[in-house]
N, C-alpha and C. Protein backbone atom coordinates (compact mmCIF):
# COMPACT_ATOMS: atom_id res chain seq x y z
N UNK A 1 13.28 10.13 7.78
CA UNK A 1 11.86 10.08 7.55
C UNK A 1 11.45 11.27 6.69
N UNK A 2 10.63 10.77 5.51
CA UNK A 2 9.90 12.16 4.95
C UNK A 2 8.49 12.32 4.78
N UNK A 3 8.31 13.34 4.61
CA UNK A 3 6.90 13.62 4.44
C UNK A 3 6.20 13.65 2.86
N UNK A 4 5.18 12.97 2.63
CA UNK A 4 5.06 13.24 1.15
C UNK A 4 3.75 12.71 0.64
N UNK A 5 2.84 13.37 0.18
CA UNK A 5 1.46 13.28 -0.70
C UNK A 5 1.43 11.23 -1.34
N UNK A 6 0.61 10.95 -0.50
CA UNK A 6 0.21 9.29 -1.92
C UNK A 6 -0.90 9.02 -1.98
N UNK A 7 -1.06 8.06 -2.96
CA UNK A 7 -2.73 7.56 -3.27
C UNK A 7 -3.02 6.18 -3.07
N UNK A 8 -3.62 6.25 -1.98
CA UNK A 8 -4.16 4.53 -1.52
C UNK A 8 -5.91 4.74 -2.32
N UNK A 9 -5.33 3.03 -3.23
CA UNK A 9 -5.97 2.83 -4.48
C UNK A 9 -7.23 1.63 -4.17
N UNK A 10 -8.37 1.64 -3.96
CA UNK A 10 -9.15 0.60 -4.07
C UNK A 10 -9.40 0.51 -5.14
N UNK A 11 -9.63 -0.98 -5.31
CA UNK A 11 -9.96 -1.63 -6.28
C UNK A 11 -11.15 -2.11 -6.38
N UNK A 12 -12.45 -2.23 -7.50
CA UNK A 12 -13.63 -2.85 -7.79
C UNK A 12 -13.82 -3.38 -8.83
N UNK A 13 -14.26 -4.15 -8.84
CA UNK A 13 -14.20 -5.27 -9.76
C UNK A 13 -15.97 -5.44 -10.14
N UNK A 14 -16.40 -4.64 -11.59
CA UNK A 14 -17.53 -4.89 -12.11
C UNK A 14 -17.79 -5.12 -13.60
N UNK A 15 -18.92 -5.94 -14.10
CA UNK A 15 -19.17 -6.07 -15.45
C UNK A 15 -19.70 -5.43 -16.46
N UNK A 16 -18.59 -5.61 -16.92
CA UNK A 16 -18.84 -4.15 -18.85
C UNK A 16 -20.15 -4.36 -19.38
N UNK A 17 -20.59 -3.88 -20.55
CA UNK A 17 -22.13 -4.30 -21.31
C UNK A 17 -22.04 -5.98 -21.77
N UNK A 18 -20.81 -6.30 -21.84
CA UNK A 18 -20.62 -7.89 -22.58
C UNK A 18 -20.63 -8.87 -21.50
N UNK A 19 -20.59 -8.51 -20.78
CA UNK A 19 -20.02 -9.37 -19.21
C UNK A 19 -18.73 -9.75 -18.68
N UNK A 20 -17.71 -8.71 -19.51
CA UNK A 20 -16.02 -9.16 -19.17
C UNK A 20 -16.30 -8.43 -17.65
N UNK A 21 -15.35 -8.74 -16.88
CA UNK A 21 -14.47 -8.24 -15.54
C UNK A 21 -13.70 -7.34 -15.89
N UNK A 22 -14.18 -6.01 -15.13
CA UNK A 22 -13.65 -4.77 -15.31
C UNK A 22 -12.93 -4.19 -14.15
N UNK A 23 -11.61 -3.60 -13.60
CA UNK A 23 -11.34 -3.42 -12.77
C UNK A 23 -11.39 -2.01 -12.67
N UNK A 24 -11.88 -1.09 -11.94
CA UNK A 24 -11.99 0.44 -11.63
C UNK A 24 -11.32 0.70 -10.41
N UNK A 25 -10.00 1.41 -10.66
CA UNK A 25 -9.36 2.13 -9.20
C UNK A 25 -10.10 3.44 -8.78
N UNK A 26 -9.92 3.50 -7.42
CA UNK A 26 -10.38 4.99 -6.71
C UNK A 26 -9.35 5.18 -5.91
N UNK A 27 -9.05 6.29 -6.23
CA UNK A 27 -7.64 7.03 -5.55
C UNK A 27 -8.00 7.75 -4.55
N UNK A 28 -7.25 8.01 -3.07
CA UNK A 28 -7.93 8.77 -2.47
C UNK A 28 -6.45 9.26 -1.85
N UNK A 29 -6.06 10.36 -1.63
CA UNK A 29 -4.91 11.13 -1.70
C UNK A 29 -4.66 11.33 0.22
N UNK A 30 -3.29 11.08 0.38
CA UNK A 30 -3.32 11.60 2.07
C UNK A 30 -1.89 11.97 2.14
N UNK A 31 -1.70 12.86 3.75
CA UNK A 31 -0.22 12.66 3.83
C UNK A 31 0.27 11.75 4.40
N UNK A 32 1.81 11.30 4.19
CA UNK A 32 2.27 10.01 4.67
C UNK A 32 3.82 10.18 5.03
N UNK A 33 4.21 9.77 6.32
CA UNK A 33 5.50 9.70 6.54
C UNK A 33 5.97 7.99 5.97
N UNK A 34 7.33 8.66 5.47
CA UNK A 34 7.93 7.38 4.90
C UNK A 34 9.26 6.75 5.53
N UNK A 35 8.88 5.83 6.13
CA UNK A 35 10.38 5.13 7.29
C UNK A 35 10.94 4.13 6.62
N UNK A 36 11.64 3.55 7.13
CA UNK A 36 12.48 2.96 6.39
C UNK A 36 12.34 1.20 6.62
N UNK A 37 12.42 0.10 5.58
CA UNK A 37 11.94 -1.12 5.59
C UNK A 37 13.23 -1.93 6.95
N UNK A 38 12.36 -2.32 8.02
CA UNK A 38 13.28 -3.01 9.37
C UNK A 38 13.56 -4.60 8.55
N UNK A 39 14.89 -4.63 9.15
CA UNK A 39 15.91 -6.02 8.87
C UNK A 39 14.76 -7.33 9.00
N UNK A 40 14.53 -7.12 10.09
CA UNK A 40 13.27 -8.60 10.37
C UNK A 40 11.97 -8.51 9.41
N UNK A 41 11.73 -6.88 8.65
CA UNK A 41 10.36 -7.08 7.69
C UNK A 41 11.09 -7.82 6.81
N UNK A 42 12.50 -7.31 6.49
CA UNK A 42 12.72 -7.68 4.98
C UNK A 42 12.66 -8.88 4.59
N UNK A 43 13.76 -10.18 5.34
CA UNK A 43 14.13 -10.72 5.77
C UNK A 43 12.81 -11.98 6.08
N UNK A 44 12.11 -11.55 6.78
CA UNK A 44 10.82 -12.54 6.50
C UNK A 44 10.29 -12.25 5.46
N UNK A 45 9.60 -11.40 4.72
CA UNK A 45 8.79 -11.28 3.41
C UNK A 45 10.10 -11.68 2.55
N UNK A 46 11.44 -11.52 2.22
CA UNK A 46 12.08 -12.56 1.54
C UNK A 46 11.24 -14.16 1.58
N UNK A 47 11.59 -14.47 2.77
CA UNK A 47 11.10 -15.72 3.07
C UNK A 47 9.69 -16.30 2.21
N UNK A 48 9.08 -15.23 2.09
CA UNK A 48 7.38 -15.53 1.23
C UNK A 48 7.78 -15.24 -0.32
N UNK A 49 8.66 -14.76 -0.42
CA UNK A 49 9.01 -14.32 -2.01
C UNK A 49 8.55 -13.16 -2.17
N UNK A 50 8.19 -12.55 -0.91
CA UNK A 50 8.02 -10.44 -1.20
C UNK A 50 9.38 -9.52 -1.57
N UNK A 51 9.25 -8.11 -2.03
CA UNK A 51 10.33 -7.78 -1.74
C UNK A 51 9.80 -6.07 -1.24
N UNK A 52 9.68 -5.95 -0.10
CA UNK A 52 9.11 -4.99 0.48
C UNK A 52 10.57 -3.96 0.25
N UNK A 53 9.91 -2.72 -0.76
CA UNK A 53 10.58 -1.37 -1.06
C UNK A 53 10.72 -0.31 -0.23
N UNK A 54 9.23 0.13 0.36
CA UNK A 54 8.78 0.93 1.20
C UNK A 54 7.53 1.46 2.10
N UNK A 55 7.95 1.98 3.17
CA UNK A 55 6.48 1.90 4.28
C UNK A 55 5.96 3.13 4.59
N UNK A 56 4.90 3.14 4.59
CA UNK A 56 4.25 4.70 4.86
C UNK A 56 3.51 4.37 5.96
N UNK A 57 3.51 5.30 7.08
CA UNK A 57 2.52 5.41 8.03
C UNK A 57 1.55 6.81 7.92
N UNK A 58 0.65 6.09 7.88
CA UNK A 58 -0.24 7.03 7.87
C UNK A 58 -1.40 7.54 9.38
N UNK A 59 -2.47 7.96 8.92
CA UNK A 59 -3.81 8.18 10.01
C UNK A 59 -4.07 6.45 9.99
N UNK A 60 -4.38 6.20 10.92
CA UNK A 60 -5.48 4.92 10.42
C UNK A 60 -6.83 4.81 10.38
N UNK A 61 -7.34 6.09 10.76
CA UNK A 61 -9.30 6.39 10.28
C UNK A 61 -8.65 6.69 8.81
N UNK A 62 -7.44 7.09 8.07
CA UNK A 62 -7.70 7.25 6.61
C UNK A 62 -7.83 6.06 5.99
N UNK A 63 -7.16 4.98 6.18
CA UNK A 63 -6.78 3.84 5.87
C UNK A 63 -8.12 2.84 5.76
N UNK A 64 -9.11 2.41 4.56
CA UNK A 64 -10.00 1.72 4.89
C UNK A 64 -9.85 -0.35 3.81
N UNK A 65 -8.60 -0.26 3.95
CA UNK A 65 -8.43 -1.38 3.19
C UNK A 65 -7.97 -1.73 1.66
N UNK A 66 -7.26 -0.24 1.42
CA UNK A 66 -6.81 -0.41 0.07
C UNK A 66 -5.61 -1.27 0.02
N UNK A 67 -5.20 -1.69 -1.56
CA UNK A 67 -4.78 -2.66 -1.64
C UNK A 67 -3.50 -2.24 -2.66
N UNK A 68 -3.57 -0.85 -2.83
CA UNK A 68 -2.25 -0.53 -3.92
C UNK A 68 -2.26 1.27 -2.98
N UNK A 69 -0.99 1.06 -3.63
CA UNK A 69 -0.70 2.62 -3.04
C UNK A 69 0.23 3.16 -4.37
N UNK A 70 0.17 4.51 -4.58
CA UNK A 70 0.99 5.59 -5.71
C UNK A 70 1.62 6.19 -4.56
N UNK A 71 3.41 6.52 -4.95
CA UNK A 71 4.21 7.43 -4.10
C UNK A 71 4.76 8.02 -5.57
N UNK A 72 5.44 8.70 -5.69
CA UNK A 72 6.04 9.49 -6.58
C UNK A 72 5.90 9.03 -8.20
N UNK A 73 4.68 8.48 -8.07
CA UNK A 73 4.26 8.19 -10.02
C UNK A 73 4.75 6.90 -9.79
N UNK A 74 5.13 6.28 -8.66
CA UNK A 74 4.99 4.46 -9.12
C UNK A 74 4.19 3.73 -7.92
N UNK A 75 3.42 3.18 -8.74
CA UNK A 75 2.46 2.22 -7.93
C UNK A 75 3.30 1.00 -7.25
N UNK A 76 2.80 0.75 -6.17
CA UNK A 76 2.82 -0.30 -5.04
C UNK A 76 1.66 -0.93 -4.75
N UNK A 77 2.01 -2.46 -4.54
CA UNK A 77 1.09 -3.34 -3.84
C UNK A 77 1.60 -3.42 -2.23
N UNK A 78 0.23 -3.49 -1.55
CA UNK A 78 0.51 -3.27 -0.40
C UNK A 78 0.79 -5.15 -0.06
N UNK A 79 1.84 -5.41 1.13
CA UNK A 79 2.10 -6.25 1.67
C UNK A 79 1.38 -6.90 2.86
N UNK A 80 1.60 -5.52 3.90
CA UNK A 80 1.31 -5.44 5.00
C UNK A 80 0.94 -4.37 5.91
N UNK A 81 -0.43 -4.52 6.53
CA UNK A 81 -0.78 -3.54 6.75
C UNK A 81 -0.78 -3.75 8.53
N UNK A 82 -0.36 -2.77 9.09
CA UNK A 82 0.46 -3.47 10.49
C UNK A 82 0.26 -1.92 11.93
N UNK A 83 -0.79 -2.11 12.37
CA UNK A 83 -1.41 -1.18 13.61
C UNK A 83 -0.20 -1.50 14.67
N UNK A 84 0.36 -0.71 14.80
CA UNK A 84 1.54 -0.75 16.19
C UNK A 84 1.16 -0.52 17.73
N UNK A 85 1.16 -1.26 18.24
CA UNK A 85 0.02 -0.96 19.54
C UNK A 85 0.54 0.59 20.14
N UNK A 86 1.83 0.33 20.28
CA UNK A 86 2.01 1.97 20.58
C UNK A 86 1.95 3.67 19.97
N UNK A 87 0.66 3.21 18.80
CA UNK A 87 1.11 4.52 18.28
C UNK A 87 -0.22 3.97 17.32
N UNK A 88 -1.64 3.66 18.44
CA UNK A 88 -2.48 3.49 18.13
C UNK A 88 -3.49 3.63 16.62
N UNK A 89 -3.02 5.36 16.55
CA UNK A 89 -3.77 6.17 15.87
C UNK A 89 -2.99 6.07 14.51
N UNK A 90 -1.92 4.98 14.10
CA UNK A 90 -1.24 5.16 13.18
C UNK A 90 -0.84 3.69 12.43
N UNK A 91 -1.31 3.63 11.41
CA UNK A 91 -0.60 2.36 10.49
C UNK A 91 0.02 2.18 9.73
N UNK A 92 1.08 1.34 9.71
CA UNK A 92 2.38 1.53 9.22
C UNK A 92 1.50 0.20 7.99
N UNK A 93 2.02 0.73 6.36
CA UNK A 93 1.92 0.16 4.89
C UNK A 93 3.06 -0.09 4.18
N UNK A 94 3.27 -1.49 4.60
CA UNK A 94 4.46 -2.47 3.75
C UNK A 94 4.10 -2.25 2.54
N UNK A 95 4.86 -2.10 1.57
CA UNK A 95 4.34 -2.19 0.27
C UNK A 95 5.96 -2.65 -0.90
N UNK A 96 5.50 -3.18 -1.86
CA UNK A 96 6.32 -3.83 -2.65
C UNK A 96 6.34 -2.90 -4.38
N UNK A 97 6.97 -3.03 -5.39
CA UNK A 97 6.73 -2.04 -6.58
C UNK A 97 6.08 -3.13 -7.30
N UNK A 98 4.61 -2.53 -7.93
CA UNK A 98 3.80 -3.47 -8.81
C UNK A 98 5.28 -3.48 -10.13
N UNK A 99 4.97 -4.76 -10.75
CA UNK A 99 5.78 -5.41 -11.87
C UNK A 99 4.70 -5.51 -12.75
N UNK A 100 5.51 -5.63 -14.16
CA UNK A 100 4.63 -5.41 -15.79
C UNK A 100 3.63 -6.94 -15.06
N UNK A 101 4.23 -7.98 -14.43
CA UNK A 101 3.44 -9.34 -14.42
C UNK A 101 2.57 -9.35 -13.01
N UNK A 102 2.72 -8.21 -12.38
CA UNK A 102 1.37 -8.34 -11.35
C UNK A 102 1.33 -6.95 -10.48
């Protein structure tokens, strides 16, 4: 397990002076332990056509629904976002490596 600085990224979606769809990220920076992806995550998100890289648990009052995460200068889409009953105060973030096509 390590410890290490990331940026869970919301996303908003508003219109330019022309009326195109504009997407604006907001980064908001926390610390995050990083564990390691379990046989049964992988293994089912195979099954959906995911390919879950890596998981961060974080606070979960930090956590308000972002949808991309930055770890070491490469962005992730989050998969799964997954409250462990035993360890209330903490949510574990499936996440996959964004590709040039999504």
């Amino acid at each position: 397990m390590q410890n290490l600085k990331i940026k869970l990224i919301s996303i908003t979606v508003t219109d330019d002076d022309i009326g195109n769809q504009v997407e604006e990220e907001t980064a908001t920076e926390v610390w995050a332990e990083e564990t390691g992806i379990r046989q049964s995550e992988f293994y089912a998100a195979a099954v959906a056509g995911l390919k879950p890289e890596r998981t961060f648990v974080i606070w979960a009052n930090e956590y308000s629904g972002q949808t991309k995460i930055e770890a070491d200068g490469v962005k992730y889409k989050l998969i799964r976002a997954y409250n462990n009953p035993s360890k209330s105060e903490m949510i574990e973030l499936v996440c996959e490596k964004v590709t040039a096509d999504g």
